[in-house]
Protein backbone atom coordinates (compact mmCIF):
# COMPACT_ATOMS: atom_id res chain seq x y z
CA UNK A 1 102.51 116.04 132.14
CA UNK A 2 102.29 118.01 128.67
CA UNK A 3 106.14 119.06 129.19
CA UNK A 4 107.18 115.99 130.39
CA UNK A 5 106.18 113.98 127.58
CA UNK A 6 107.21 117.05 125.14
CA UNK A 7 110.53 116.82 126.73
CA UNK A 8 111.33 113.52 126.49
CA UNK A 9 110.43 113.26 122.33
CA UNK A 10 112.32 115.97 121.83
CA UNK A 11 115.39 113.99 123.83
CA UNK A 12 114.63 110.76 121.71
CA UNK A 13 114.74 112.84 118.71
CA UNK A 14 118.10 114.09 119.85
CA UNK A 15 119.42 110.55 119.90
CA UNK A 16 118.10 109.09 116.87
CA UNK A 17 119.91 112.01 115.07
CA UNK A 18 122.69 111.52 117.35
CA UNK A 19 122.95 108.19 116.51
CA UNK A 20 122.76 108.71 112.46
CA UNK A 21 125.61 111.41 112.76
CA UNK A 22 128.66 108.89 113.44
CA UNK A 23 127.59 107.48 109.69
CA UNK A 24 129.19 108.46 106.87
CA UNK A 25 127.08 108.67 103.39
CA UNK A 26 128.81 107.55 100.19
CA UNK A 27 130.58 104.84 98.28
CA UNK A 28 133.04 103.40 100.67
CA UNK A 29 134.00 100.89 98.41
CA UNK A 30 136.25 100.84 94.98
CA UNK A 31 135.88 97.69 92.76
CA UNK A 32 137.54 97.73 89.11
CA UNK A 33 135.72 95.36 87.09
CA UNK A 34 135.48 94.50 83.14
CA UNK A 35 132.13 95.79 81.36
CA UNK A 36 131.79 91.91 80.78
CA UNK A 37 131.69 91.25 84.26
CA UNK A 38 129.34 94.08 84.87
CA UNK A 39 126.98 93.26 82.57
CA UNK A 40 125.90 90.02 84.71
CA UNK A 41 124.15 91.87 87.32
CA UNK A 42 121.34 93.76 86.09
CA UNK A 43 121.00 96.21 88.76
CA UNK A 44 124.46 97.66 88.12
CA UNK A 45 123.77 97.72 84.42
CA UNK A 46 120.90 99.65 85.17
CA UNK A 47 123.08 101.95 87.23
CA UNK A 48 125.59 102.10 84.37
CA UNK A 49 122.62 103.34 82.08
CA UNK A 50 121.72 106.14 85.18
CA UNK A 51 125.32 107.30 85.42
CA UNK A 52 127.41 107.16 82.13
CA UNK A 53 125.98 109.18 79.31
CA UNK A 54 127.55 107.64 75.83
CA UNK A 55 128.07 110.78 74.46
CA UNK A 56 130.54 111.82 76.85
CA UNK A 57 132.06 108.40 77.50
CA UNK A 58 132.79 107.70 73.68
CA UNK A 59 132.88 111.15 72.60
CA UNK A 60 136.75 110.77 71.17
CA UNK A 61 137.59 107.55 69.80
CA UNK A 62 141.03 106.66 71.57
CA UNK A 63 142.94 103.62 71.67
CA UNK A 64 143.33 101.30 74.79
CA UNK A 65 140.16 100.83 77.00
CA UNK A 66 137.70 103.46 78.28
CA UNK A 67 136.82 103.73 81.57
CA UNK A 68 133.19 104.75 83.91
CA UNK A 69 132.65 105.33 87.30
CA UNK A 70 129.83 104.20 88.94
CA UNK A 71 128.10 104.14 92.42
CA UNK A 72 126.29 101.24 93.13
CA UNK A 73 125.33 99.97 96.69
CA UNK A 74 127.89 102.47 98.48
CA UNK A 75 130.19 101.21 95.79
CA UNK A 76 132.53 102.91 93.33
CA UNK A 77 132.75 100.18 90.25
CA UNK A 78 135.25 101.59 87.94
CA UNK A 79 134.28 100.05 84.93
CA UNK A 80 136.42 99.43 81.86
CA UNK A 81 135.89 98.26 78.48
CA UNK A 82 137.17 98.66 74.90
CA UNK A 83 135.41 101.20 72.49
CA UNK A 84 133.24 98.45 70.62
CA UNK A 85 131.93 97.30 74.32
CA UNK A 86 130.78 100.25 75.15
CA UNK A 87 129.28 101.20 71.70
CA UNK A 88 127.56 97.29 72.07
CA UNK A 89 126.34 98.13 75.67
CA UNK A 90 124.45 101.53 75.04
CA UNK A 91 122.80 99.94 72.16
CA UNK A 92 121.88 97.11 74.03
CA UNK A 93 118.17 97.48 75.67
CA UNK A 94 117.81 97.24 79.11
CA UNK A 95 114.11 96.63 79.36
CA UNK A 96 115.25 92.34 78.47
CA UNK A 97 117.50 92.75 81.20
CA UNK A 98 114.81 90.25 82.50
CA UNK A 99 115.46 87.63 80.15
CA UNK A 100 118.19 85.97 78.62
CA UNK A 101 120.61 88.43 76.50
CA UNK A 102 123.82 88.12 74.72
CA UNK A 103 126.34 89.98 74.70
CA UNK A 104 130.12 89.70 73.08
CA UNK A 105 129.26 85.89 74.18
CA UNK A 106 128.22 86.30 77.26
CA UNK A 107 124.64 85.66 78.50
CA UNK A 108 122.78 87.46 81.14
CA UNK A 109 120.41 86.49 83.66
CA UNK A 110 118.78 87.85 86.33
């Protein structure tokens, strides 16, 4: 009876990993999206703060718009935004992400 039962967990475990192999990990996703835009939802702005050091991101000051990638929610946001964004966004503090915050005109909720 010892085997028997042995046998059959071991079969179940066989099928839950069975089952789990078919799935593919990852982003599967790619959204392009302003740094306004992505500034609205707090979760990816925390993301953005996880992801995207500011030293590398504005480490040569360039013209046109810089650009992050970020995973979020088996997402790829490709996030763009002009130097002084940026510079405003990593100074910005994302503990008030909670409350109400403005930035470049643009208030953020939760």
């Amino acid at each position: 009876m010892k085997a028997t039962k042995f046998v059959l967990i071991i079969a179940m475990l066989a099928f839950v990993s069975m089952s789990y192999a078919d799935k593919k990990p990852g982003p599967t996703l790619t959204v392009k999206i302003s740094l306004t835009k992505a500034i609205q939802n707090p979760g990816l702005v925390r993301a953005i703060y996880n992801q995207v050091s500011e030293r590398t991101l504005l480490a040569q000051e360039q013209n046109g718009l810089y650009t992050a990638k970020v995973n979020y929610h088996r997402v790829v946001y490709v996030i763009y935004g002009k130097y002084e964004e940026w510079r405003n966004f990593f100074v910005m503090d994302p503990i008030l992400l909670p409350l109400k915050v403005e930035f470049n005109g643009c208030s953020v909720h939760p």
